[in-house]
Structure formats: C-alpha cells, structure tokens
N, C-alpha and C. Protein backbone atom coordinates (compact mmCIF):
# COMPACT_ATOMS: atom_id res chain seq x y z
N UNK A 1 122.88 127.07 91.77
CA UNK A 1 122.43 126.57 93.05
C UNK A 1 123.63 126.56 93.99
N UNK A 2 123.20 127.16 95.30
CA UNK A 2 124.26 127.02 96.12
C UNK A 2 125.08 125.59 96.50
N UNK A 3 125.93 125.10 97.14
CA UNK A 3 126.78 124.30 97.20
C UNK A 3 126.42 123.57 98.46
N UNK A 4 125.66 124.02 99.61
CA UNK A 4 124.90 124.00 100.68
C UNK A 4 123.76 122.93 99.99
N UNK A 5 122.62 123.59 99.09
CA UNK A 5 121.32 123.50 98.45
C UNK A 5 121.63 121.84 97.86
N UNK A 6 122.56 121.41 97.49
CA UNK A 6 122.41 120.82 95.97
C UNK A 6 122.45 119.61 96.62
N UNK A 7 121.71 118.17 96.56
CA UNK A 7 120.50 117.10 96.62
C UNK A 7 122.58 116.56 97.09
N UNK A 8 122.42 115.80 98.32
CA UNK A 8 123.51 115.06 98.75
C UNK A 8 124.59 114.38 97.94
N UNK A 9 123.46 113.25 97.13
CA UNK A 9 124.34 112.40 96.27
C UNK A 9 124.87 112.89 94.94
N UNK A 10 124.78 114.61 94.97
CA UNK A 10 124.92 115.73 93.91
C UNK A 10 126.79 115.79 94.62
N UNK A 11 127.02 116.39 95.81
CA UNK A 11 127.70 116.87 96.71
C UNK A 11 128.78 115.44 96.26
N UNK A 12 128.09 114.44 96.98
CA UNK A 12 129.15 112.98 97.15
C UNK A 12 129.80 112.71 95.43
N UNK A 13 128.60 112.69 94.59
CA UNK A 13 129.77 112.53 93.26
C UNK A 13 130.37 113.67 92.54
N UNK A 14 130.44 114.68 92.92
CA UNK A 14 131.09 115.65 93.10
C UNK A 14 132.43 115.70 93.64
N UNK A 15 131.87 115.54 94.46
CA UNK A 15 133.38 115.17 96.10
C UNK A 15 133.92 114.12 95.23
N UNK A 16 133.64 112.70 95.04
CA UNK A 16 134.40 111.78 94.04
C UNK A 16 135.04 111.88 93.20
N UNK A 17 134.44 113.18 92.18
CA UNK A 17 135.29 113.41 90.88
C UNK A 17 136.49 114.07 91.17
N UNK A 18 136.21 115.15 92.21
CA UNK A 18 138.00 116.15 92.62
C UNK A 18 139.10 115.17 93.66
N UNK A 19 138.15 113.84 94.71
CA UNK A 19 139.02 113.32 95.07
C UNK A 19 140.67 112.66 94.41
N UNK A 20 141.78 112.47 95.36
CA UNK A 20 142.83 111.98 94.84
C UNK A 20 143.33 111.03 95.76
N UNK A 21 143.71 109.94 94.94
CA UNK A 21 144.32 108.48 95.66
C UNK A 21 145.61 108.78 96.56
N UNK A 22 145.93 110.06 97.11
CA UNK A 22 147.68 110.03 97.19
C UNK A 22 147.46 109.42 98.45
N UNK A 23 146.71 109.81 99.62
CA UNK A 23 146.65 109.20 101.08
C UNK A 23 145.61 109.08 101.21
N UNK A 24 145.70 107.64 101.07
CA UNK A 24 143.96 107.06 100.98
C UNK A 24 143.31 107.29 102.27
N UNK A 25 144.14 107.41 103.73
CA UNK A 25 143.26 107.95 104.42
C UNK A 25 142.64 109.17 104.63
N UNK A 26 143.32 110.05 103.92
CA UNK A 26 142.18 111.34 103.93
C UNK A 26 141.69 111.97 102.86
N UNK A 27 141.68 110.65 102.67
CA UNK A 27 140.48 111.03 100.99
C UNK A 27 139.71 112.44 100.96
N UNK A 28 139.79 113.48 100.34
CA UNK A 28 138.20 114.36 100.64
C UNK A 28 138.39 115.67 99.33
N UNK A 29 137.74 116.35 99.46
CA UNK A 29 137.87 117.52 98.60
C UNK A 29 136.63 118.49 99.37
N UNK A 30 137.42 119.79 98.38
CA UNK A 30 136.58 121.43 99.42
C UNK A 30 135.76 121.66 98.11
N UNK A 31 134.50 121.71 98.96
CA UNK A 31 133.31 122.46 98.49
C UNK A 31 133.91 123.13 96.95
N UNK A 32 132.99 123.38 96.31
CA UNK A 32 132.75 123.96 95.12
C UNK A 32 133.29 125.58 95.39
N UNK A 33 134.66 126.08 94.48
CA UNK A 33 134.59 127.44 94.90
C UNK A 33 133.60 128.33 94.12
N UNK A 34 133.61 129.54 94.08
CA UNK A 34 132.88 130.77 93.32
C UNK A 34 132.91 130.58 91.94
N UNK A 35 134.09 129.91 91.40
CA UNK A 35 134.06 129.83 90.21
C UNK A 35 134.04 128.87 89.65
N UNK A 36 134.09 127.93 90.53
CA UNK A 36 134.10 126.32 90.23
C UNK A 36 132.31 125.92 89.68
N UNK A 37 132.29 125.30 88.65
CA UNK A 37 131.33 124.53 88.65
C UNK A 37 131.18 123.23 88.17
N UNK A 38 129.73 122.40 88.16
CA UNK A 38 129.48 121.10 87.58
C UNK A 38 128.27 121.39 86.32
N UNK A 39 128.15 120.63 85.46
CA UNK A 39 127.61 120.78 84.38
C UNK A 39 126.10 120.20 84.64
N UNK A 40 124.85 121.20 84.44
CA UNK A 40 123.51 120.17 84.67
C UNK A 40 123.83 118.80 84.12
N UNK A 41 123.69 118.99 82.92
CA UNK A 41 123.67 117.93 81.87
C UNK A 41 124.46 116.49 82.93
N UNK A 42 125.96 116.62 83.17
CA UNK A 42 126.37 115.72 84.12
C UNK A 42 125.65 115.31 85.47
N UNK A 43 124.94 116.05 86.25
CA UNK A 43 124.45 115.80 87.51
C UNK A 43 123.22 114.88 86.86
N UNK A 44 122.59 115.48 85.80
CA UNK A 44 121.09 114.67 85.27
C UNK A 44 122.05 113.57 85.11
N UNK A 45 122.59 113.43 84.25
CA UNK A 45 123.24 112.08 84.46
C UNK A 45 123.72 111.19 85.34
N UNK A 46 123.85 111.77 86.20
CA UNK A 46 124.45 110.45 87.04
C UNK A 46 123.32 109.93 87.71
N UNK A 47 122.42 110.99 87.80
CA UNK A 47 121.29 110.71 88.80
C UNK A 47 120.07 109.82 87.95
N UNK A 48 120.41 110.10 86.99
CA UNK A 48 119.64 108.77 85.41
C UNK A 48 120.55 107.19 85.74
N UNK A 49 121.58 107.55 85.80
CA UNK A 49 122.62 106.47 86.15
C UNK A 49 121.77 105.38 87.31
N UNK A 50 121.67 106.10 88.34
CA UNK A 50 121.55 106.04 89.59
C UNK A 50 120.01 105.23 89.16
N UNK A 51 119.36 105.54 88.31
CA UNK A 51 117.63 105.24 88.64
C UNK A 51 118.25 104.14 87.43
N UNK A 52 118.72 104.04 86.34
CA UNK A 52 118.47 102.58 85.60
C UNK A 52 119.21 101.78 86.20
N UNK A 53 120.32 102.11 87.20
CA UNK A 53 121.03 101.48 87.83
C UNK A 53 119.46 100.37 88.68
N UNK A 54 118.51 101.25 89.85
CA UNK A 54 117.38 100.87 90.37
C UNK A 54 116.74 99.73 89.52
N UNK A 55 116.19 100.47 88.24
CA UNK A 55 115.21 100.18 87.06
C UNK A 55 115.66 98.36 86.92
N UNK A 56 117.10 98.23 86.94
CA UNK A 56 117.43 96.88 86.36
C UNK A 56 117.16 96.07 87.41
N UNK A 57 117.66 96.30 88.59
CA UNK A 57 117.70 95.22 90.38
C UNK A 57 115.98 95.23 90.31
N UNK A 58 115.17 96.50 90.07
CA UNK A 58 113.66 95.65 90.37
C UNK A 58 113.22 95.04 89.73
N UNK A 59 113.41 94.95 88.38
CA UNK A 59 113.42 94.30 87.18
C UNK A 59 113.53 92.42 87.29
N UNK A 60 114.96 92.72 87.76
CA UNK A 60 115.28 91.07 88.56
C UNK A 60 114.91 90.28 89.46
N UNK A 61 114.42 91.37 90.28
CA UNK A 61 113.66 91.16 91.66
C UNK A 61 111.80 91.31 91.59
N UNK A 62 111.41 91.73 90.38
CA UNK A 62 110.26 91.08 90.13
C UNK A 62 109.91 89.89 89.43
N UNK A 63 111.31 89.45 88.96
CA UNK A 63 111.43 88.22 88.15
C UNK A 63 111.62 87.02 89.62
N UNK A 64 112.15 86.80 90.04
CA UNK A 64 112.31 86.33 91.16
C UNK A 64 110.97 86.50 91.71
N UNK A 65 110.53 87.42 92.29
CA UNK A 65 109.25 87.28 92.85
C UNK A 65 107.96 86.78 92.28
N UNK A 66 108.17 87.06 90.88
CA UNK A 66 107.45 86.07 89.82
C UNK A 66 107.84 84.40 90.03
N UNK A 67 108.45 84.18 89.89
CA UNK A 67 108.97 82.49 90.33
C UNK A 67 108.48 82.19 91.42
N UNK A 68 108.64 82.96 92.63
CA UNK A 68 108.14 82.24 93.44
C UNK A 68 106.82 82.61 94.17
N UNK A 69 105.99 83.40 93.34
CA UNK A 69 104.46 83.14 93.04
C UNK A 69 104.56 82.08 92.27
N UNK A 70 104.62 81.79 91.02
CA UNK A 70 104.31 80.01 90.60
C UNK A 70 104.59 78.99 90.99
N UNK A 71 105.56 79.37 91.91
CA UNK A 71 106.12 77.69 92.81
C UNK A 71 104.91 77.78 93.74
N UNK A 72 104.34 78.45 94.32
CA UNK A 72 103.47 78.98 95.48
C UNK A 72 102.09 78.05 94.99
N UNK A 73 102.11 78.80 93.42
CA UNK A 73 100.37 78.54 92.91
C UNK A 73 101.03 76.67 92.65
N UNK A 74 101.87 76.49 92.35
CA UNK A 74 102.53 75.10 91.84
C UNK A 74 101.77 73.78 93.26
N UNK A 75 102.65 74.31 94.24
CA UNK A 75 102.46 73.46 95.37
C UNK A 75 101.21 73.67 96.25
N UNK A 76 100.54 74.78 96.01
CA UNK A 76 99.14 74.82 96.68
C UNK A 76 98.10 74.11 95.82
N UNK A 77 98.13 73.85 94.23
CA UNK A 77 97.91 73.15 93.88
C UNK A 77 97.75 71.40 94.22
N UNK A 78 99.07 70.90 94.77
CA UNK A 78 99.27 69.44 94.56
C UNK A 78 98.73 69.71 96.84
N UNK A 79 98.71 70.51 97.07
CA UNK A 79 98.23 70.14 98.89
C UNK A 79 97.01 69.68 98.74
N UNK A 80 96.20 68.49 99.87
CA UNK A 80 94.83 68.42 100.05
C UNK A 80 94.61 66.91 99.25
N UNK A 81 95.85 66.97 98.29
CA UNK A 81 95.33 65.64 96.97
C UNK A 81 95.91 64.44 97.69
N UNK A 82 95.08 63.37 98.07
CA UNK A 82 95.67 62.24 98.30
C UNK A 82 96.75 61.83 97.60
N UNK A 83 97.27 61.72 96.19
CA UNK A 83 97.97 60.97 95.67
C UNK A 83 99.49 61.62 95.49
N UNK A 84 99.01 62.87 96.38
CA UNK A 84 100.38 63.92 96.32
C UNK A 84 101.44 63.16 97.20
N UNK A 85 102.56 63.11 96.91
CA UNK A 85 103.86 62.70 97.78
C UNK A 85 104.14 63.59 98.92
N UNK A 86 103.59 65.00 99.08
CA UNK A 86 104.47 66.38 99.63
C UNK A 86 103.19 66.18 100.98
N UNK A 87 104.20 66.67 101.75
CA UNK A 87 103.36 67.04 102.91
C UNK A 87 102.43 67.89 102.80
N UNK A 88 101.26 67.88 103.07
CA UNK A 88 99.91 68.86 102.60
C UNK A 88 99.92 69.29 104.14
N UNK A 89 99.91 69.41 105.03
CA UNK A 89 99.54 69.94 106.32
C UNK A 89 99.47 71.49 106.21
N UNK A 90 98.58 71.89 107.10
CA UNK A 90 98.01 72.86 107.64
C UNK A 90 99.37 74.39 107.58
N UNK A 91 99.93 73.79 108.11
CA UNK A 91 101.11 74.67 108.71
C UNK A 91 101.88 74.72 106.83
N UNK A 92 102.43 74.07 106.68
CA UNK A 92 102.97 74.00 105.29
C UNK A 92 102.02 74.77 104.42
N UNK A 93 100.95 74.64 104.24
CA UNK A 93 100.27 75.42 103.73
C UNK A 93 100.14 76.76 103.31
N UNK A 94 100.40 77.47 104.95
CA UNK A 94 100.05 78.66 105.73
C UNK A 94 101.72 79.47 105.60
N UNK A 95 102.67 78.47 105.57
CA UNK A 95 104.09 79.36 104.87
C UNK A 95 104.09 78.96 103.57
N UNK A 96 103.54 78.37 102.47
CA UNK A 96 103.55 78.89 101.41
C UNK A 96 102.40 79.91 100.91
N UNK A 97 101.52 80.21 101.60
CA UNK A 97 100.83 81.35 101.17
C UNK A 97 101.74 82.73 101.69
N UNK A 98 101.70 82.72 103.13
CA UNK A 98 102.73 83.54 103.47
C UNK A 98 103.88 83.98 102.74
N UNK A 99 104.78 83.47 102.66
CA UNK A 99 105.43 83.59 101.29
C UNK A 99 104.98 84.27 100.14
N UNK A 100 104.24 83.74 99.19
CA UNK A 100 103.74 83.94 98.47
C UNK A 100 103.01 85.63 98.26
N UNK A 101 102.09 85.87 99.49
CA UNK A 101 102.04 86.92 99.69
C UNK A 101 102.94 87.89 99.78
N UNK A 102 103.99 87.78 100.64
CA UNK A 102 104.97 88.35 100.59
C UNK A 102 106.11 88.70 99.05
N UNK A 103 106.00 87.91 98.55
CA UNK A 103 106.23 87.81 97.38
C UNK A 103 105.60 89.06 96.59
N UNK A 104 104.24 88.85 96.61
CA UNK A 104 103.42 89.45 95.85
C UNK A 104 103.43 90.76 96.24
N UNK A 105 103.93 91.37 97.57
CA UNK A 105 104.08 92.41 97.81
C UNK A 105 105.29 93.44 97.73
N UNK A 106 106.09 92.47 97.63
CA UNK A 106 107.68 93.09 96.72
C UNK A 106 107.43 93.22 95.33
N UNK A 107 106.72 92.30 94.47
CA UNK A 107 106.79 92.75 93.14
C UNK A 107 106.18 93.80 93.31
N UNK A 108 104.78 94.36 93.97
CA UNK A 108 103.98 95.48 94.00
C UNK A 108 105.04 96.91 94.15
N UNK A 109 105.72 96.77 95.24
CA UNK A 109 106.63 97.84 95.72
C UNK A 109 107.92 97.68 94.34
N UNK A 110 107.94 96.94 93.83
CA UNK A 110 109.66 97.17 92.98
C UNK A 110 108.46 97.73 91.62
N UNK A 111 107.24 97.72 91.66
CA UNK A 111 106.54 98.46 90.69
C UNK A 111 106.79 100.14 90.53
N UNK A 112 106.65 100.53 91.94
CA UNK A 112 107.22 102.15 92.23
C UNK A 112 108.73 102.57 92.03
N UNK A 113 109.93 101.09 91.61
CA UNK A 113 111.08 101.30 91.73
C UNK A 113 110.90 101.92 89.86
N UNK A 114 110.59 101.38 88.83
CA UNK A 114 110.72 100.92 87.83
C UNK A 114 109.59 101.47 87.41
N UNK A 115 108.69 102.67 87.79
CA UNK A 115 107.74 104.02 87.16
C UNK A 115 108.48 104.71 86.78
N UNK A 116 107.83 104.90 85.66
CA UNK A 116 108.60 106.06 84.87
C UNK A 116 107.48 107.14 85.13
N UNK A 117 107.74 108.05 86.11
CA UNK A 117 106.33 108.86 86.38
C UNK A 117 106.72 110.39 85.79
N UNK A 118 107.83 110.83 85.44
CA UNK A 118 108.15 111.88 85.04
C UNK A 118 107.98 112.09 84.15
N UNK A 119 108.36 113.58 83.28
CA UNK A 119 108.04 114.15 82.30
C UNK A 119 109.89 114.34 82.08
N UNK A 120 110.45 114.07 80.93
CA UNK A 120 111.82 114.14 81.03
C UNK A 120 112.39 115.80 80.67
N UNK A 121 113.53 116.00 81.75
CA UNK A 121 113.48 118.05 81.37
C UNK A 121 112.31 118.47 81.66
N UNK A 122 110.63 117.70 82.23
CA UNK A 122 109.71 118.23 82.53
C UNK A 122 109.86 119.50 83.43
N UNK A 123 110.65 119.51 84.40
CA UNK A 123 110.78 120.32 85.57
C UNK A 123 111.57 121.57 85.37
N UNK A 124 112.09 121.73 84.00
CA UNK A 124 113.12 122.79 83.70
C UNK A 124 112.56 123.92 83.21
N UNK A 125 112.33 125.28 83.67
CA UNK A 125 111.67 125.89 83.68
C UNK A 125 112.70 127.16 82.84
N UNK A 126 111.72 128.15 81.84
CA UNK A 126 112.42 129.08 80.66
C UNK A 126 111.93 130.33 81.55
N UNK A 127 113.54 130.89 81.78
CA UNK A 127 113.31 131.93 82.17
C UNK A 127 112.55 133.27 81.19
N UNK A 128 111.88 133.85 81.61
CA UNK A 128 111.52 135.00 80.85
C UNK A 128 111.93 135.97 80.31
N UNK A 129 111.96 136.32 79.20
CA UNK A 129 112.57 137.68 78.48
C UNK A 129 113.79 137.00 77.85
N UNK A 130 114.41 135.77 78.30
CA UNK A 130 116.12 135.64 77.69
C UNK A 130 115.45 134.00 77.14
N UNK A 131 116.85 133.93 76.72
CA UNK A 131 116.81 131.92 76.34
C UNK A 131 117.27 131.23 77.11
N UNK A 132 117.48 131.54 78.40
CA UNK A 132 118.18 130.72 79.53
C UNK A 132 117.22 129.99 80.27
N UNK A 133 117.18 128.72 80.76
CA UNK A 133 117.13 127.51 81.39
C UNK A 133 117.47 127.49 82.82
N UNK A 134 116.23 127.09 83.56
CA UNK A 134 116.79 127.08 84.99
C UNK A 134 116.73 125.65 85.35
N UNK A 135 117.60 124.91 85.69
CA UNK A 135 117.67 123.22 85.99
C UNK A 135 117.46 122.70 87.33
N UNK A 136 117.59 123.45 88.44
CA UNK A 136 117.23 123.55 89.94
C UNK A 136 116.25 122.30 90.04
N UNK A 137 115.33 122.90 89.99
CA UNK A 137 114.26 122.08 89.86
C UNK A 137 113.98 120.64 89.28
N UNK A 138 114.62 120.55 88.35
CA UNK A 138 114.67 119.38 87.74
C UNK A 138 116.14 118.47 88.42
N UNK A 139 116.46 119.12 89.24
CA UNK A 139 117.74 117.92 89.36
C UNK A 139 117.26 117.67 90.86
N UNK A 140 116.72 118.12 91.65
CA UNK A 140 116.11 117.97 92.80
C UNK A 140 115.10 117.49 93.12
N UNK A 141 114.03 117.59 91.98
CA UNK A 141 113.13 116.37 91.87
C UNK A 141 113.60 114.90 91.71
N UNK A 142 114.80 115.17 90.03
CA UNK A 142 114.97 113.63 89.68
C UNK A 142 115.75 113.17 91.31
N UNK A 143 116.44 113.93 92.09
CA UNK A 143 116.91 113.60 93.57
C UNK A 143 116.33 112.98 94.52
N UNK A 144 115.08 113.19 94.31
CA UNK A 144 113.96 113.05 95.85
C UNK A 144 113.27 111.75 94.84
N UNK A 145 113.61 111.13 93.56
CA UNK A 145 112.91 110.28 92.92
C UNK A 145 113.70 109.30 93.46
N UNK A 146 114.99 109.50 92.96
CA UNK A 146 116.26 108.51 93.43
C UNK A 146 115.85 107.99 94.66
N UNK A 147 116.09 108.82 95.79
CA UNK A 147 116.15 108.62 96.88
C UNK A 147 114.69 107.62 97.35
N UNK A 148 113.37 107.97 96.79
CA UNK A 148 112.64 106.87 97.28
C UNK A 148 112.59 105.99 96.66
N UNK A 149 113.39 106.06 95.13
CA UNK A 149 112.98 104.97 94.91
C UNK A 149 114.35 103.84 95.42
N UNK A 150 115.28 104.21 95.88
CA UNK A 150 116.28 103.63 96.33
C UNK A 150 115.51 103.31 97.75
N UNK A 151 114.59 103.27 98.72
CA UNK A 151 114.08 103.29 99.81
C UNK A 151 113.30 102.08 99.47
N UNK A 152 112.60 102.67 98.70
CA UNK A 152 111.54 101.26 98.32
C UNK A 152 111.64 100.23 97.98
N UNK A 153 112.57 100.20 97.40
CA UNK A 153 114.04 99.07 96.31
C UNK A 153 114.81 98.13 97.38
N UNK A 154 114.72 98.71 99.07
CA UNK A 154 115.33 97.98 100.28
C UNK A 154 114.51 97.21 100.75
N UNK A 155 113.06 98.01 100.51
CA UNK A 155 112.09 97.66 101.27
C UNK A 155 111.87 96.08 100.64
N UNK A 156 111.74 96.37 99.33
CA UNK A 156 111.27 95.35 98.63
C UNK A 156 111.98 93.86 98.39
N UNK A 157 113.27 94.31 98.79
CA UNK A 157 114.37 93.36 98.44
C UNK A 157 114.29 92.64 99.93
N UNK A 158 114.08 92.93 101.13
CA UNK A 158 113.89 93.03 102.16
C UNK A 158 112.94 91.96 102.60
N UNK A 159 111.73 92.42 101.91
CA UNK A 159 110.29 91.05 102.04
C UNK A 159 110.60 90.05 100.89
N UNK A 160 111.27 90.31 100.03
CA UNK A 160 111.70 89.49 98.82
C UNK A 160 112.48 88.45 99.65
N UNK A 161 113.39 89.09 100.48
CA UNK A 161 114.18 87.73 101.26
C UNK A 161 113.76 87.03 102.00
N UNK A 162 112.51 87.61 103.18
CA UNK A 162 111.96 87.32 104.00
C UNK A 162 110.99 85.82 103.25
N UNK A 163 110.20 86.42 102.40
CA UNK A 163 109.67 85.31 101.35
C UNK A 163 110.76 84.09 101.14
N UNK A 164 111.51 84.51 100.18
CA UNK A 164 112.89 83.30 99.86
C UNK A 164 113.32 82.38 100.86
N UNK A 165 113.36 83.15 102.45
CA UNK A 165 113.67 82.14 103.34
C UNK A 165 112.53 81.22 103.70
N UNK A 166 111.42 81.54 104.02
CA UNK A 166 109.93 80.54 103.94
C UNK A 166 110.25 79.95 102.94
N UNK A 167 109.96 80.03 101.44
CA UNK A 167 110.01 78.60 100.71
C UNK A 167 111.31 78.15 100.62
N UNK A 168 112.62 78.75 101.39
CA UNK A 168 113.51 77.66 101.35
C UNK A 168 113.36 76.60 102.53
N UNK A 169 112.63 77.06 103.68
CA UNK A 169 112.45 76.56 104.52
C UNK A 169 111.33 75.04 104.48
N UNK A 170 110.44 75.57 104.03
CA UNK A 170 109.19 75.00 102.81
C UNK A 170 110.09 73.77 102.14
N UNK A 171 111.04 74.24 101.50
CA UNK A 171 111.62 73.08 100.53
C UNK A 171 112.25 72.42 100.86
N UNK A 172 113.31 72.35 102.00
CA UNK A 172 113.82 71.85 103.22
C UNK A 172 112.44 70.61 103.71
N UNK A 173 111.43 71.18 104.22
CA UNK A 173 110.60 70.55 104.65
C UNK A 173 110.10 69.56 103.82
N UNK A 174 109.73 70.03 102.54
CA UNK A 174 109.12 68.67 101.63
C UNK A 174 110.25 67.97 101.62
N UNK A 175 111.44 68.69 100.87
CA UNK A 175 112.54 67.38 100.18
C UNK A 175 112.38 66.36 101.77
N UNK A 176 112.63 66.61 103.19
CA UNK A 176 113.24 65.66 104.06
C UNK A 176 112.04 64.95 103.63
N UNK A 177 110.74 64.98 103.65
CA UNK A 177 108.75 64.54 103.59
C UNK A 177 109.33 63.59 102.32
N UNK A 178 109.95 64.28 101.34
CA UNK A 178 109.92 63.05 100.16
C UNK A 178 110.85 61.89 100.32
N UNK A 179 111.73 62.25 100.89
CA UNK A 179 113.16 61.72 100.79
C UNK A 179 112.73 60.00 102.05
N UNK A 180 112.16 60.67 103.21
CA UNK A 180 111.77 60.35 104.17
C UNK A 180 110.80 59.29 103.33
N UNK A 181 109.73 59.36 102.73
CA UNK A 181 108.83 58.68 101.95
C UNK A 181 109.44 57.42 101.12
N UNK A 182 110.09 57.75 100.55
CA UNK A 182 110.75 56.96 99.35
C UNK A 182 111.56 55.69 100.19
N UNK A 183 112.58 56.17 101.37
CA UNK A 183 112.97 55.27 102.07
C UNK A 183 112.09 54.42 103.07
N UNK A 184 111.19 54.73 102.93
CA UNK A 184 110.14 53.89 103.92
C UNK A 184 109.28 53.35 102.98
N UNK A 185 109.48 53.77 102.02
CA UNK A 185 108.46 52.51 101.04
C UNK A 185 109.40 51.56 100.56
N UNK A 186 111.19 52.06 100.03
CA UNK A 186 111.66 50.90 100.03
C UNK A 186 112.44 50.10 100.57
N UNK A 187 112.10 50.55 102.20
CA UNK A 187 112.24 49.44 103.19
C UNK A 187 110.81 48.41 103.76
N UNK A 188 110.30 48.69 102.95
CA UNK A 188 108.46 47.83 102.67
C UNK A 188 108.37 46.49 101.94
C-alpha cells in the first residue's frame, strides 16, 4: 500500500517509531522510502491496541452509567412518599430522570464501542494462483472501526458527564433538603 493510502493513525505510529529525541522541537520523520517497510502483523497490532485500549474506557463507562441508573431507579423510588426525608418536587424529579436517561444513552452508545462485529483476518483476502495474502483491506477496515469507535467513545463519555453533573447537582440539592431538615427539627 502506498504511503499516501495507509489509514492516518497507520502514518502517525509510524512517524513515532523512526522519530528521535535529539531536538525536541523538530521532532518528525520522512515518509516511508521504496524500500522501507512496516510489518502487517505490527500495524494489526497497534490498531488491536488502539480498540482494547477503547474496549476497557467503555467497559468503565458502562459501569458508571450502570450506577447511576440505580441511584436514579433508587431515588425515584423514595419521591411522592410522605415519610421520605428528600425533596420529592416536580423539578427534582424531572433531573433525575433526565439524567438517568442520559445515562441510559451512553451505556447504549459505549455498546458500539465494545462490539466485536468483525470476523478476525476476516478481510484478508488469498491472492490467486500463489500463497500470498493481501492485508490492505483488513487494516483499513480495522482503521475506519477505530476511528468510529473512538467517535462514539467521545460521544458517550460526553452525555456520561452531562448526566454526572445533574445528579451531582441533584445531590447537592437533597444533601442541603436533608441537612436543612435535620437542623430544623433539632431546633424544635
């Protein structure tokens, strides 16, 4: 594959491996010559790197988004009940569902981070008449996998925070509701 052709973050850890520390400001290295090459086997790798690298952060980040769906189902539970301490109002309500939803829609999206939708070497195609292997294909797919699933993985982390700040906001709100409570009953 030409040197032009080959999937960016092919190019960049490439460029990384020939770079040299002598003047850190002009870090760089020249293109791949005629005779220069990189090994499939290495590019599949890094770019495997690159996706369990993904595989683990959505992993964590559906764990997290798991938590705070049950804090969600937790406190929508105790709203509405007279004998509840927590502020039940309308509005409180309406940012822990919010939340919650939001929540529920990052775990959905870190679902596409953490598919294993491929066929592994699926894409490597046997040339005809010889025993040679063409890898093109397969390193440019697993490329365009990376890449969304590194997209989706922002996205998700993104409403994951957006969520986190509502129920921190949420929890802010009860603790002052409880705190507030407790001192007015035992100034009673």
């Amino acid at each position: 594959m030409e040197w032009e052709r080959w999937p960016l973050y092919v190019q960049r850890r490439y460029a990384l491996a020939k770079a040299h520390l002598r003047n850190p400001g002009s870090v760089c290295c020249e293109p791949l010559g005629e005779h220069e090459s990189v090994e499939a086997r290495e590019v599949v790798d890094w770019i495997y790197g690159v996706l369990s690298i993904l595989d683990a952060k959505a992993s964590t980040l559906m764990r997290l988004d798991g938590v705070l769906i049950a804090a969600a189902a937790f406190l929508l539970g105790l709203f509405g009940r007279p004998e509840s301490i927590l502020s039940t109002t309308r509005p409180d309500a309406i940012l822990v569902i919010l939340a919650a939803c939001l929540s529920a829609l990052s775990l959905f999206l870190c679902l596409f981070v953490a598919n294993i939708s491929w066929g592994f070497l699926g894409r490597v195609t046997k040339n005809r008449g010889n025993r040679t292997f063409e890898f093109a294909r397969e390193i440019q797919s697993l490329d365009r996998a990376m890449r969304f699933r590194q997209t989706v993985y922002q996205l998700a982390w993104l409403v994951s925070l957006i969520a986190s700040i509502g129920f921190f906001l949420e929890f802010l709100m009860q603790a002052r509701h409880v705190v507030g409570f407790f001192f007015s009953s035992a100034t009673q």
